[in-house]
N, C-alpha and C. Protein backbone atom coordinates (compact mmCIF):
# COMPACT_ATOMS: atom_id res chain seq x y z
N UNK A 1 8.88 -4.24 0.43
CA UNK A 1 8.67 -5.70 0.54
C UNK A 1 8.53 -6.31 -0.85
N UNK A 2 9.22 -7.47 -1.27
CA UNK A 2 9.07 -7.88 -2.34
C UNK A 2 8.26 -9.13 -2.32
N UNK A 3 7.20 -9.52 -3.12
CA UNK A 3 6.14 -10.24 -2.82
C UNK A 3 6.71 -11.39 -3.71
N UNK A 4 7.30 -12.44 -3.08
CA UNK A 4 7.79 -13.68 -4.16
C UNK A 4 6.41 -14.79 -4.21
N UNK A 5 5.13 -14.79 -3.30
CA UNK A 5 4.20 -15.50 -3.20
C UNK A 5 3.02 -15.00 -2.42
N UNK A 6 2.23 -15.33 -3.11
CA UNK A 6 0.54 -14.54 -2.43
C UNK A 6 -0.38 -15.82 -2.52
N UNK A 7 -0.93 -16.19 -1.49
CA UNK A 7 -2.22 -16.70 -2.28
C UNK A 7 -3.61 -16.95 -1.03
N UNK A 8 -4.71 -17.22 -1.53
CA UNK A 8 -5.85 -17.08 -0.93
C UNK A 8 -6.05 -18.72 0.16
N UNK A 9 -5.54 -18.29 1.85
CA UNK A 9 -5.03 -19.73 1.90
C UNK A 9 -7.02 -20.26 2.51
N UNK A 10 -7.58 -19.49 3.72
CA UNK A 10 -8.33 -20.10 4.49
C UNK A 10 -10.16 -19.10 3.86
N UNK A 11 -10.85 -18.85 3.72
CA UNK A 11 -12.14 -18.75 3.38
C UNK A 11 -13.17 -18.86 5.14
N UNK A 12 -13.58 -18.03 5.86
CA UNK A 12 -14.14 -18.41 6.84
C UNK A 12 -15.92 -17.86 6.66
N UNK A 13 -16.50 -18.62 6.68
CA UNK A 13 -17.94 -18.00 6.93
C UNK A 13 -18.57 -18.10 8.09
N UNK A 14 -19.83 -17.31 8.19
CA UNK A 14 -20.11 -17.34 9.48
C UNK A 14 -20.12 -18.18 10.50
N UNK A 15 -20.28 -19.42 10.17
CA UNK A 15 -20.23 -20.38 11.60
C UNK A 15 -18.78 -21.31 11.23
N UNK A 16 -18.03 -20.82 10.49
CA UNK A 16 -16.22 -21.61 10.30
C UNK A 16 -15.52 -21.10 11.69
N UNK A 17 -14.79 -22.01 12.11
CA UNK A 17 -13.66 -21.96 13.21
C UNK A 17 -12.89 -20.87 12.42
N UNK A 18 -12.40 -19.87 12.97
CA UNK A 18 -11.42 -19.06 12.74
C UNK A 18 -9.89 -19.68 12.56
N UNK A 19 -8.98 -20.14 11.52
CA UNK A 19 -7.43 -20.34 11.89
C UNK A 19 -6.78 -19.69 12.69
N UNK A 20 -5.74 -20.72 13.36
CA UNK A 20 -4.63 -19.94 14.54
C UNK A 20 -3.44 -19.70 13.52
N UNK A 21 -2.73 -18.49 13.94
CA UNK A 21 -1.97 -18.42 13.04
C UNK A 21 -0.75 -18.05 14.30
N UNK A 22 0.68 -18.75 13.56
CA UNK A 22 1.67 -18.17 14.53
C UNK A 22 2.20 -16.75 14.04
N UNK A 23 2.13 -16.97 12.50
CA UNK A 23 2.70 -15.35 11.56
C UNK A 23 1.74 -14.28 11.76
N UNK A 24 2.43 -12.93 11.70
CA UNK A 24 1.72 -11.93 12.04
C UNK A 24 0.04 -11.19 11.35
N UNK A 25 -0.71 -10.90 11.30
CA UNK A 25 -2.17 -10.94 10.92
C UNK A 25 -1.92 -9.28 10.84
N UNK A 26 -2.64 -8.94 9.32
CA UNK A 26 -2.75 -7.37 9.24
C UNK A 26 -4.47 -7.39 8.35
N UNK A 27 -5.45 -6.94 9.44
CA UNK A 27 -6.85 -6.85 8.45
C UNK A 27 -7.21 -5.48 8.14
N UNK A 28 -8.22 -6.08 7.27
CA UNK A 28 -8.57 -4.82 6.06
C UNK A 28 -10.02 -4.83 6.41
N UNK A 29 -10.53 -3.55 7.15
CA UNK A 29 -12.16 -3.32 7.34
C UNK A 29 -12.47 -1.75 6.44
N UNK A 30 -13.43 -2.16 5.69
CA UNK A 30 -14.26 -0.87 5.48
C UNK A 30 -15.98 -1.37 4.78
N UNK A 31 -15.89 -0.21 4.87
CA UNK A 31 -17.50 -0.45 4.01
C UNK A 31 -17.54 -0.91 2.73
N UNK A 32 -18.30 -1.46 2.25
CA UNK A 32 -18.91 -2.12 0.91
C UNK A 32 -18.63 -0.92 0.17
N UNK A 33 -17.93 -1.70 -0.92
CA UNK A 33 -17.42 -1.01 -2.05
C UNK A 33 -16.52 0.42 -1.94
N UNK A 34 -15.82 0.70 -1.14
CA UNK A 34 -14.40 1.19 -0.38
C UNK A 34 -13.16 1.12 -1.05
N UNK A 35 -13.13 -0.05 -1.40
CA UNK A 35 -11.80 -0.57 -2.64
C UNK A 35 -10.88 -1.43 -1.55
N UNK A 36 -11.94 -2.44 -0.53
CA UNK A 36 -10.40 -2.91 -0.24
C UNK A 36 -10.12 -4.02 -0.84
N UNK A 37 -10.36 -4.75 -1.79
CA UNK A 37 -9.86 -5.82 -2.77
C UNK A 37 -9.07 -5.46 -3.50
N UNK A 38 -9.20 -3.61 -4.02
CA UNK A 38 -7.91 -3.18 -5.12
C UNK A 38 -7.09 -2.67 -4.61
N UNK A 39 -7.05 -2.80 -2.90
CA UNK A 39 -5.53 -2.13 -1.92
C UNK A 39 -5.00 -3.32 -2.02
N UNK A 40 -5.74 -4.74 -1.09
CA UNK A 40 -4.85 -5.95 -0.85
C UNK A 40 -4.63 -6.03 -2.66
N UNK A 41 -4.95 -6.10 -3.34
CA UNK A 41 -4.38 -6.34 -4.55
C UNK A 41 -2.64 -6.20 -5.12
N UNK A 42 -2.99 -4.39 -5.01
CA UNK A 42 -2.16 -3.61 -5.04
C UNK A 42 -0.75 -4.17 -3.99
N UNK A 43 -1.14 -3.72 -2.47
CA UNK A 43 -0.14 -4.40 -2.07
C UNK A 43 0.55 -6.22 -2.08
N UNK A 44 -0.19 -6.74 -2.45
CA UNK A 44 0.08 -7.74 -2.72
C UNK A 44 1.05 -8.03 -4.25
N UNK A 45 0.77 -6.89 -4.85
CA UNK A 45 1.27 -6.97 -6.26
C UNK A 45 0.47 -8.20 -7.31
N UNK A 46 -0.81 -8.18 -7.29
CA UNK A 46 -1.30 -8.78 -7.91
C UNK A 46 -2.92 -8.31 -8.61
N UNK A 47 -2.71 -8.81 -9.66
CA UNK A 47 -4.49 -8.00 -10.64
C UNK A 47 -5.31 -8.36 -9.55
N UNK A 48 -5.74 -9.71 -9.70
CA UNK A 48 -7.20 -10.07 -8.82
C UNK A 48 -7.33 -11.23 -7.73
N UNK A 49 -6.31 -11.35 -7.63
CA UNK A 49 -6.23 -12.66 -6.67
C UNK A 49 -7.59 -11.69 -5.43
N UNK A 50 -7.83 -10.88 -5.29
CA UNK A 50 -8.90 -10.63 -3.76
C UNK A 50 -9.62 -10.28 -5.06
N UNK A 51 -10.48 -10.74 -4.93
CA UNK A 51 -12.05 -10.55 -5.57
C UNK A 51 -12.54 -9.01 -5.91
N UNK A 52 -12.32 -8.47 -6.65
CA UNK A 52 -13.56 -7.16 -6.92
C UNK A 52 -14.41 -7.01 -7.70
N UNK A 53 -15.28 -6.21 -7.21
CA UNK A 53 -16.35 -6.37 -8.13
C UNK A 53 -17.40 -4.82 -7.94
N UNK A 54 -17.88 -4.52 -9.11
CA UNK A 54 -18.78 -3.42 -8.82
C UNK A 54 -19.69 -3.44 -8.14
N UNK A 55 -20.34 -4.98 -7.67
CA UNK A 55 -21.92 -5.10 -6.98
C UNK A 55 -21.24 -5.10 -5.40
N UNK A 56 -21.53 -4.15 -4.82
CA UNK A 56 -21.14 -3.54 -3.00
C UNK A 56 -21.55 -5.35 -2.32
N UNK A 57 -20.95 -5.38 -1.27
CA UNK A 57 -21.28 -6.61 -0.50
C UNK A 57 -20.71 -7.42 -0.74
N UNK A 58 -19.71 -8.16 -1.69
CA UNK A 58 -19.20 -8.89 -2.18
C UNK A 58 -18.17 -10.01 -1.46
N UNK A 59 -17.67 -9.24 -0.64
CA UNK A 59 -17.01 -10.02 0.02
C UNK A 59 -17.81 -10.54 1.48
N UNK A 60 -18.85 -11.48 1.83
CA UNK A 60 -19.37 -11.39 2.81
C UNK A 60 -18.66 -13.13 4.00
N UNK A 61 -17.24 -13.01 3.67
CA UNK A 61 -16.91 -13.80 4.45
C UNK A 61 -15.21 -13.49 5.10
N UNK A 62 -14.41 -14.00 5.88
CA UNK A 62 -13.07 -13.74 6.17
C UNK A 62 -11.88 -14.33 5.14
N UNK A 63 -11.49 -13.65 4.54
CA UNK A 63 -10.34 -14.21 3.80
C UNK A 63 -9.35 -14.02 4.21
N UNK A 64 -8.26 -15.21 4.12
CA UNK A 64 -6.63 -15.01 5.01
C UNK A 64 -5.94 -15.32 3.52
N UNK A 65 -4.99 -14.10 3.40
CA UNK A 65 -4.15 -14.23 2.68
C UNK A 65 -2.94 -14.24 2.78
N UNK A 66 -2.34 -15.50 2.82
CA UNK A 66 -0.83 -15.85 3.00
C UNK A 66 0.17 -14.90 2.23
N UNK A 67 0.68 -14.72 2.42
CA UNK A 67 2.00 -13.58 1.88
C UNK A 67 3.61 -13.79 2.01
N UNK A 68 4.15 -14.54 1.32
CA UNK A 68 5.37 -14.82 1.26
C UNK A 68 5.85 -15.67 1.89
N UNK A 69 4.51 -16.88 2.62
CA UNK A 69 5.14 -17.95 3.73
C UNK A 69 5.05 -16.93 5.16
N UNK A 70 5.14 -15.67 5.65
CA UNK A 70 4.83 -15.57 6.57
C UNK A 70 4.56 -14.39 7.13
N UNK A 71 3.25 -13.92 6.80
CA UNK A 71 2.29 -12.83 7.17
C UNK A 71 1.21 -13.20 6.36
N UNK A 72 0.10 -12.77 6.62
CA UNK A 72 -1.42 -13.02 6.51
C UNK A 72 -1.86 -11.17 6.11
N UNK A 73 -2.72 -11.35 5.17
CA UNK A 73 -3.61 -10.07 4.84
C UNK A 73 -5.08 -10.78 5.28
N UNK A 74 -5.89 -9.85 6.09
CA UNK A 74 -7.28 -10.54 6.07
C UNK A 74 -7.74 -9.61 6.02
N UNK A 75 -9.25 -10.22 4.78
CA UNK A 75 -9.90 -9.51 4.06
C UNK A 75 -11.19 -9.24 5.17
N UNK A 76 -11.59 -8.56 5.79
CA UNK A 76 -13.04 -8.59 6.36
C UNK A 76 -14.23 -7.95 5.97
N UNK A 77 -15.38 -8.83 6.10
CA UNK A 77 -16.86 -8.35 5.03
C UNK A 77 -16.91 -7.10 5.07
N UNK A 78 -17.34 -6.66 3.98
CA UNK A 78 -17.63 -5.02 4.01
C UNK A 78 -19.06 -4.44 4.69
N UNK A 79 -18.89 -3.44 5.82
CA UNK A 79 -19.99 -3.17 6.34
C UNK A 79 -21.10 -2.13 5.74
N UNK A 80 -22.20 -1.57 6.17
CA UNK A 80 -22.60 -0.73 5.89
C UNK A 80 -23.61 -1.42 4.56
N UNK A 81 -23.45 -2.13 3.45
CA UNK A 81 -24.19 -3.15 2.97
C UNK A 81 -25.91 -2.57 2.49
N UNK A 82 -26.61 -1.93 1.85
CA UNK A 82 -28.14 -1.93 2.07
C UNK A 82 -29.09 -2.72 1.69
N UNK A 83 -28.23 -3.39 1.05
CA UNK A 83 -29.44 -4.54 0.39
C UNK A 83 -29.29 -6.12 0.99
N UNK A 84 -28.48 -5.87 2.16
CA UNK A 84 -28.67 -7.06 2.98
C UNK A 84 -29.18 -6.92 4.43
N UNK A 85 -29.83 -8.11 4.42
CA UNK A 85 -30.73 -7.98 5.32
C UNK A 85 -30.31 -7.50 6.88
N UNK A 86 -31.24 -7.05 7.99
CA UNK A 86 -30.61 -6.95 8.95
C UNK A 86 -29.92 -8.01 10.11
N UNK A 87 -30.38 -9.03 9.78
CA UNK A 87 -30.41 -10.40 10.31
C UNK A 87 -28.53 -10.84 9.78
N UNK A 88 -28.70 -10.52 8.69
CA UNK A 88 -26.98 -11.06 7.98
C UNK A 88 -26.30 -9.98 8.68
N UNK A 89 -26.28 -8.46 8.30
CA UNK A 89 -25.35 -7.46 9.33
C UNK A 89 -24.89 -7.92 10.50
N UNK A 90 -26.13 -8.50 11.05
CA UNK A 90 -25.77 -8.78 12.61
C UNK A 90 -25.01 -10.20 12.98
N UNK A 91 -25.09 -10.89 11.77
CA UNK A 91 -24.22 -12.30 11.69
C UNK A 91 -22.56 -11.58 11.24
N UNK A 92 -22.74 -10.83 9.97
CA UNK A 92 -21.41 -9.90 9.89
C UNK A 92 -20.54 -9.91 11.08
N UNK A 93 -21.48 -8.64 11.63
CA UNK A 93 -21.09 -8.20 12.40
C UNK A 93 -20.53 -8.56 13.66
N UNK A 94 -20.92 -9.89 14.13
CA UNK A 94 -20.39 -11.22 15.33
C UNK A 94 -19.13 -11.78 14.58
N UNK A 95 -19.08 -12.06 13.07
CA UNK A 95 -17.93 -12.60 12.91
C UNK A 95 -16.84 -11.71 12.75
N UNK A 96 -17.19 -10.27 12.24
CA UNK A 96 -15.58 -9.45 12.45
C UNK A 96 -15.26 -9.24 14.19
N UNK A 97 -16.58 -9.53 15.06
CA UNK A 97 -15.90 -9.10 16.57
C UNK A 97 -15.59 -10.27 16.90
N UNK A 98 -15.79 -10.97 16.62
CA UNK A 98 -14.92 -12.73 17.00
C UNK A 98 -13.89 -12.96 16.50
N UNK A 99 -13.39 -12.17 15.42
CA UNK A 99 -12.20 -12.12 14.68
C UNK A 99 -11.47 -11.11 15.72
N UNK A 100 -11.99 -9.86 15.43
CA UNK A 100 -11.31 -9.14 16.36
C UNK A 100 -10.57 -9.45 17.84
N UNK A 101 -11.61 -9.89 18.30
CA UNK A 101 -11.06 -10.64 20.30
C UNK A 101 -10.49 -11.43 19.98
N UNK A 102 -10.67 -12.87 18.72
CA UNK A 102 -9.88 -14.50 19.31
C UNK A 102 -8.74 -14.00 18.44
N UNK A 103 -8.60 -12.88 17.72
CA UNK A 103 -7.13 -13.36 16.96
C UNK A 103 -5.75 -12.86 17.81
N UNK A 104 -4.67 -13.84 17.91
CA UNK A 104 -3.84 -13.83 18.86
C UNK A 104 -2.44 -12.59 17.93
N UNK A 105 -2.92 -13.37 16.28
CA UNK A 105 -1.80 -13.09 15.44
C UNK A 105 -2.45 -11.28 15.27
N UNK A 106 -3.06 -10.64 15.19
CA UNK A 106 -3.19 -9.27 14.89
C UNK A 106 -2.81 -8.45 15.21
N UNK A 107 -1.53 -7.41 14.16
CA UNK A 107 -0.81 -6.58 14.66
C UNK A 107 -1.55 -4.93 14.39
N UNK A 108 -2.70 -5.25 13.22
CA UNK A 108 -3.08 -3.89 12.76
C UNK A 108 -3.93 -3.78 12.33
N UNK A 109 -5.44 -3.25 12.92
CA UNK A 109 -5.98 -3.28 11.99
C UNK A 109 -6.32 -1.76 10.68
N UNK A 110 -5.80 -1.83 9.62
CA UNK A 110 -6.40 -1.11 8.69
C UNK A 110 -7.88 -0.46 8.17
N UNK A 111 -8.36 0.69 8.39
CA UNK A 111 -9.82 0.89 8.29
C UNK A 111 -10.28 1.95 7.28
N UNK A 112 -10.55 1.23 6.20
CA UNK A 112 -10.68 2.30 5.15
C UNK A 112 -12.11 2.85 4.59
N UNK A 113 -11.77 4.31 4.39
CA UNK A 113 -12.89 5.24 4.03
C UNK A 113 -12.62 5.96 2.76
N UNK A 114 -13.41 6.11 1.89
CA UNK A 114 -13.72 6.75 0.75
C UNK A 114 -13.40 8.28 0.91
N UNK A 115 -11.77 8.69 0.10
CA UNK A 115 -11.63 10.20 0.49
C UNK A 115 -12.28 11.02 0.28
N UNK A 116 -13.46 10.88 -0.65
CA UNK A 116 -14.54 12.00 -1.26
C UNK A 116 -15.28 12.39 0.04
N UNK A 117 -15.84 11.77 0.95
CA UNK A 117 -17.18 11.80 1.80
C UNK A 117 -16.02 11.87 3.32
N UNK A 118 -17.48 12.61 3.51
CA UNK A 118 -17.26 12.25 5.47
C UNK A 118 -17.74 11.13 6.33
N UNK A 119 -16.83 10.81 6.72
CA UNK A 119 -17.05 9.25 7.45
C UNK A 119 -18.80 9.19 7.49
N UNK A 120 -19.04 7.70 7.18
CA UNK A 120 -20.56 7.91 7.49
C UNK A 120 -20.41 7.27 9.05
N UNK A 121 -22.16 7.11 9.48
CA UNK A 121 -22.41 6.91 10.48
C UNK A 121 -21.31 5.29 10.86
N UNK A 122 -21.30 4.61 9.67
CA UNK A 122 -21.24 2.83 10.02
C UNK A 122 -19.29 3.30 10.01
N UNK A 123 -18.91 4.28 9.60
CA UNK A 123 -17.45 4.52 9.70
C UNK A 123 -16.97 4.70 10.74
N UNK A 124 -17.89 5.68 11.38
CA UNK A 124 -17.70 5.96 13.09
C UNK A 124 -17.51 5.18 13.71
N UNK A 125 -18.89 4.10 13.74
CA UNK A 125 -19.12 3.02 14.06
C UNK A 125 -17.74 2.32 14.09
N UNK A 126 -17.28 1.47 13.13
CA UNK A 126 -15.99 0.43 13.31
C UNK A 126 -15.27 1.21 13.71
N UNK A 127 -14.35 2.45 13.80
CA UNK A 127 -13.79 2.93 13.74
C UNK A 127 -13.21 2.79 15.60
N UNK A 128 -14.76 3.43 15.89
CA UNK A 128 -14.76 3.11 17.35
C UNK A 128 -14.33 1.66 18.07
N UNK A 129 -15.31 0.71 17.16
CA UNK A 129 -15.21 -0.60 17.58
C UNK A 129 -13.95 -1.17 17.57
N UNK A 130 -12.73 -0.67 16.53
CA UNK A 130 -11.89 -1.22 16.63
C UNK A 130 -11.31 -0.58 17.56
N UNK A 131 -11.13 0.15 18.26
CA UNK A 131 -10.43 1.40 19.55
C UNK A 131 -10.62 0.11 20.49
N UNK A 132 -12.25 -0.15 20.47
CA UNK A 132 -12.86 -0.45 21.77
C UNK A 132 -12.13 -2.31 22.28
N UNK A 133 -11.81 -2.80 20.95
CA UNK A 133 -11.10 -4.39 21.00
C UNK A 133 -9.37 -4.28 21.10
N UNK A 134 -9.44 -2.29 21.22
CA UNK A 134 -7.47 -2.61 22.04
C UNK A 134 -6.98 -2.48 20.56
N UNK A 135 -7.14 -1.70 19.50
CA UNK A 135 -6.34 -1.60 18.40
C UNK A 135 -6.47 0.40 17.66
N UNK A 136 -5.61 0.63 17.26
CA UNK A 136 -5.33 2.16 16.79
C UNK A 136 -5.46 1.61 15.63
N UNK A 137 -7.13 2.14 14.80
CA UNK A 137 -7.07 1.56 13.52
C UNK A 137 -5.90 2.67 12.54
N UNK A 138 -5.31 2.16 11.71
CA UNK A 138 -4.67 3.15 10.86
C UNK A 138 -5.82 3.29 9.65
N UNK A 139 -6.08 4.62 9.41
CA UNK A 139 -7.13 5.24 8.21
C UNK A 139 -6.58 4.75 6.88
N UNK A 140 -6.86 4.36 6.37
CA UNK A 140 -6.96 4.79 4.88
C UNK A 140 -7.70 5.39 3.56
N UNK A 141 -7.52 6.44 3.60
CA UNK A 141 -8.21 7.05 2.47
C UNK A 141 -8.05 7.04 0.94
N UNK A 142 -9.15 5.83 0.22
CA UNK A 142 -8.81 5.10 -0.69
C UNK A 142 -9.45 6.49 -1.70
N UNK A 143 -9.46 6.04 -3.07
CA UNK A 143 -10.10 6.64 -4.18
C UNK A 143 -9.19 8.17 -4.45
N UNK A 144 -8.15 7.99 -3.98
CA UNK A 144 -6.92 9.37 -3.94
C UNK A 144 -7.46 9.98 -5.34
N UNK A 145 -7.36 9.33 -6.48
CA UNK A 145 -6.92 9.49 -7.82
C UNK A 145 -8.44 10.39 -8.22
N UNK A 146 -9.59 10.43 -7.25
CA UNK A 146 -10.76 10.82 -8.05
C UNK A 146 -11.16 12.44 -7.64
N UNK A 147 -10.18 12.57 -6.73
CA UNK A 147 -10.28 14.34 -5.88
C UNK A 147 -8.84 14.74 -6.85
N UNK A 148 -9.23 16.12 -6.96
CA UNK A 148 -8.23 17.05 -7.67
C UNK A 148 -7.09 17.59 -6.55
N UNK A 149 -5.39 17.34 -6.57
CA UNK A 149 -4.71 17.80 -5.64
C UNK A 149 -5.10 18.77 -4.47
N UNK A 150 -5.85 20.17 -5.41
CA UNK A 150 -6.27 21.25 -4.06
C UNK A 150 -7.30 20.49 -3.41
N UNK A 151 -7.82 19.52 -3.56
CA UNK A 151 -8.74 19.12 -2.67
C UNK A 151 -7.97 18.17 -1.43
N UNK A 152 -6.94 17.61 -1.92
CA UNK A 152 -6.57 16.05 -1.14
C UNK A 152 -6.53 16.86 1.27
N UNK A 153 -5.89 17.97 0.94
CA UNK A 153 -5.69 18.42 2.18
C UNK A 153 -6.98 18.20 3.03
N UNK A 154 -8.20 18.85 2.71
CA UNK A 154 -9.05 19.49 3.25
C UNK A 154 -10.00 18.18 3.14
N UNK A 155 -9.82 17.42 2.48
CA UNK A 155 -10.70 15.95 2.56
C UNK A 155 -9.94 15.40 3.75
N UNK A 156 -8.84 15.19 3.79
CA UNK A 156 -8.12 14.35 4.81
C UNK A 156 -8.68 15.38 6.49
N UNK A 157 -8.45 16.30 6.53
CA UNK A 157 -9.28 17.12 7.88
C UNK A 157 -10.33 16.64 8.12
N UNK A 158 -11.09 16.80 7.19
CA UNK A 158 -12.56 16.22 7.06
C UNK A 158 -12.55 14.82 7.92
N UNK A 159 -11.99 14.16 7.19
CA UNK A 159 -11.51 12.43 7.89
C UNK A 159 -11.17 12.30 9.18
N UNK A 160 -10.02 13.60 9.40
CA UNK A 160 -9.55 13.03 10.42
C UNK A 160 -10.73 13.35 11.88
N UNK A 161 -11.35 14.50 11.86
CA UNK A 161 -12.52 15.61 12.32
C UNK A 161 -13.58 14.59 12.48
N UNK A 162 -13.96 13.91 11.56
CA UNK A 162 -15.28 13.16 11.30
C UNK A 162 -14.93 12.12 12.09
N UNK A 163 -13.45 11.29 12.31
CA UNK A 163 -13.92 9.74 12.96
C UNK A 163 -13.04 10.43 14.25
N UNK A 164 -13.36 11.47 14.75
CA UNK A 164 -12.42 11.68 16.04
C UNK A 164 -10.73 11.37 16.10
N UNK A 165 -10.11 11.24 15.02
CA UNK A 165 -8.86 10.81 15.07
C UNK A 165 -8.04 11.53 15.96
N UNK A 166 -6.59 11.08 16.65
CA UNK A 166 -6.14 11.88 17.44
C UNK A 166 -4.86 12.40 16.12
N UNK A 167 -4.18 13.31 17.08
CA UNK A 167 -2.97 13.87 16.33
C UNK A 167 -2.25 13.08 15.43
N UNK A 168 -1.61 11.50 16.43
CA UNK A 168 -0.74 10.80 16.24
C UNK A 168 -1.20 9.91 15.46
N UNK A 169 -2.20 9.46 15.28
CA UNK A 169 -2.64 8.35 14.05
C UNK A 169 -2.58 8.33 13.37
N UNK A 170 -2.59 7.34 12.88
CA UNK A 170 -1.58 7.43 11.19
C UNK A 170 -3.19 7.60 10.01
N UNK A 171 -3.06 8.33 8.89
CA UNK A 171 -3.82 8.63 8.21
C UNK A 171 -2.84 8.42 6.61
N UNK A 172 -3.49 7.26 5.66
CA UNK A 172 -2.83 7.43 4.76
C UNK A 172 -3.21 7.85 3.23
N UNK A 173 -3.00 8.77 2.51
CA UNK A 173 -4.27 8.76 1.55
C UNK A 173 -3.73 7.54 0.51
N UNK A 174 -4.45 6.52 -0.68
CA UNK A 174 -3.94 6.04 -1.26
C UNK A 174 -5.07 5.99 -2.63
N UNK A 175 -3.98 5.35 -4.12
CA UNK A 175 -4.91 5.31 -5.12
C UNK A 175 -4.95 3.75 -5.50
N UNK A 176 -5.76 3.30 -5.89
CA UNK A 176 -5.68 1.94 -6.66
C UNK A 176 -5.06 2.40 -8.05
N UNK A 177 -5.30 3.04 -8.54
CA UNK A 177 -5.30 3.54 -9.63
C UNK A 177 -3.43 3.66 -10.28
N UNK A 178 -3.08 4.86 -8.87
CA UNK A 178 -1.64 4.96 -9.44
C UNK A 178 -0.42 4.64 -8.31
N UNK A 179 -1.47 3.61 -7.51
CA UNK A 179 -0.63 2.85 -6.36
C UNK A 179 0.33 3.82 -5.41
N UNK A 180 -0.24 5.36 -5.84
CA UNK A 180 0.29 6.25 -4.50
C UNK A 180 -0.30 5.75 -3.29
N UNK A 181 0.65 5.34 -2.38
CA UNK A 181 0.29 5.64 -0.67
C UNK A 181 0.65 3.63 -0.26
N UNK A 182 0.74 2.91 -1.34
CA UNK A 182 1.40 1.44 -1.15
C UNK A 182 2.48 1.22 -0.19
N UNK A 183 3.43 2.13 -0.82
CA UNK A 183 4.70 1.82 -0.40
C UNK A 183 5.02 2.36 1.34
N UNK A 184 3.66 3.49 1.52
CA UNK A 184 3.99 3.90 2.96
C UNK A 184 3.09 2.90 3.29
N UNK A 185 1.86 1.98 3.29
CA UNK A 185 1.83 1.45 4.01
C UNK A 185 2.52 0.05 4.61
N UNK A 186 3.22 -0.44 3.35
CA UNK A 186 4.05 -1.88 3.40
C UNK A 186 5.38 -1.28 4.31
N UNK A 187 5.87 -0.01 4.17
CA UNK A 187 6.72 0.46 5.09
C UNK A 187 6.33 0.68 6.93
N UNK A 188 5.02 1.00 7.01
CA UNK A 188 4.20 1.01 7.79
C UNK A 188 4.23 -0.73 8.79
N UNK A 189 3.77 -1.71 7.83
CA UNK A 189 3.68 -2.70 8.36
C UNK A 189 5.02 -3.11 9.07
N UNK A 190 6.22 -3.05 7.53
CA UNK A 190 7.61 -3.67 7.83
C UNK A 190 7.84 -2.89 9.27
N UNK A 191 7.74 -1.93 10.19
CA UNK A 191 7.60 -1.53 11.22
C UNK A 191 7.48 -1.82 12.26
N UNK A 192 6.06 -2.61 11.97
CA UNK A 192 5.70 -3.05 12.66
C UNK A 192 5.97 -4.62 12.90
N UNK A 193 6.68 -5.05 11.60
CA UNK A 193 6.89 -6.76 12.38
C UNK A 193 8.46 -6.75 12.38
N UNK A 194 9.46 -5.34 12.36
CA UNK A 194 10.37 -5.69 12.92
C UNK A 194 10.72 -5.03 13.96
N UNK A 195 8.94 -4.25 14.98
CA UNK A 195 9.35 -3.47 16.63
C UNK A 195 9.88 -2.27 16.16
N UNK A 196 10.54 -1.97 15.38
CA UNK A 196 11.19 -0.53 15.20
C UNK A 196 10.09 0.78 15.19
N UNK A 197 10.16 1.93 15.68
CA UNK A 197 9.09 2.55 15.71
C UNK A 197 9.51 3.31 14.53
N UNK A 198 8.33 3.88 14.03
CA UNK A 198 8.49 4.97 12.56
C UNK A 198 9.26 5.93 12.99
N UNK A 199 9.73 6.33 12.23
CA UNK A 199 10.59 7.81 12.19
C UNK A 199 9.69 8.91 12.29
């Protein structure tokens, strides 16, 4: 996919009306500080247009990112969070499942985990939740670049073992770093918004 335009169109916080969108919707869930600002980046082909930052929590609202006139990246708050309160989690946490049920446009949602570790408890958690709202999250296993090759296999088992994954789900490892694992997922998407099933 060649990215001729990106930009940050709608901002939703907790009590914002969600946008209807007629173009197709692909969101990005993981835990605080995960790297998903330097994936949408990456695939987007751009330094910083999605916000990153070293302090975890950062993103604590819905971002829709327009993409070429017609597809949407949405950014969703990062869970798992410790230094916010339990009162905000649980506001979080109503606005990614209100996202989840009212969005008409959502073809995928993306759910990324840190390839070093085994899913934590709050990984399980969405992981499930997104099953449970009617969607096959596709994994992504970000931070590729910080495990040594003999490791990449036996982390991904780990992953797949830890959030119950089945055979067929797609598991992708990727780096911010050296933008391995981009191109399968933009191939991934293109897939999916032109019906053709993967090879």
């Amino acid at each position: 996919m060649i990215i001729k335009s990106a930009e940050l169109e709608t901002v939703c916080g907790i009590t914002s009306a969600l946008p209807v969108h007629e173009q197709p919707e692909f969101a990005f869930a993981g835990k605080s500080n995960v790297g998903k600002s330097s994936l949408i980046n990456a695939l987007m082909n751009r330094k910083s247009l999605a916000r990153t930052s070293s302090q975890p929590g950062k993103t604590q609202t819905i971002n829709f990112y327009k993409i070429n006139g017609d597809l949407y990246f949405v950014d969703l708050p990062g869970y798992g969070y410790a230094k916010v309160s339990v009162e905000v989690k649980a506001k979080w946490g109503k606005m990614i499942e209100r996202y989840l049920k009212k969005s008409r446009a959502l073809r995928c949602v993306f759910l990324l985990v840190d390839i070093r570790h085994a899913p934590s408890d709050n990984d399980r958690t969405m992981y499930e939740w997104v099953l449970h709202n009617g969607f096959r999250p596709v994994v992504i296993a970000t931070k590729l670049d910080k495990l040594k090759r003999s490791q990449v296999a036996g982390q991904l088992k780990v992953l797949r073992e830890g959030l119950g994954m089945q055979t067929e789900d797609v598991l992708i490892p990727f780096s911010a770093e050296t933008k391995q694992g981009r191109d399968q997922i933009w191939q991934l998407m293109e897939e999916m918004l032109s019906g053709e099933p993967s090879a």
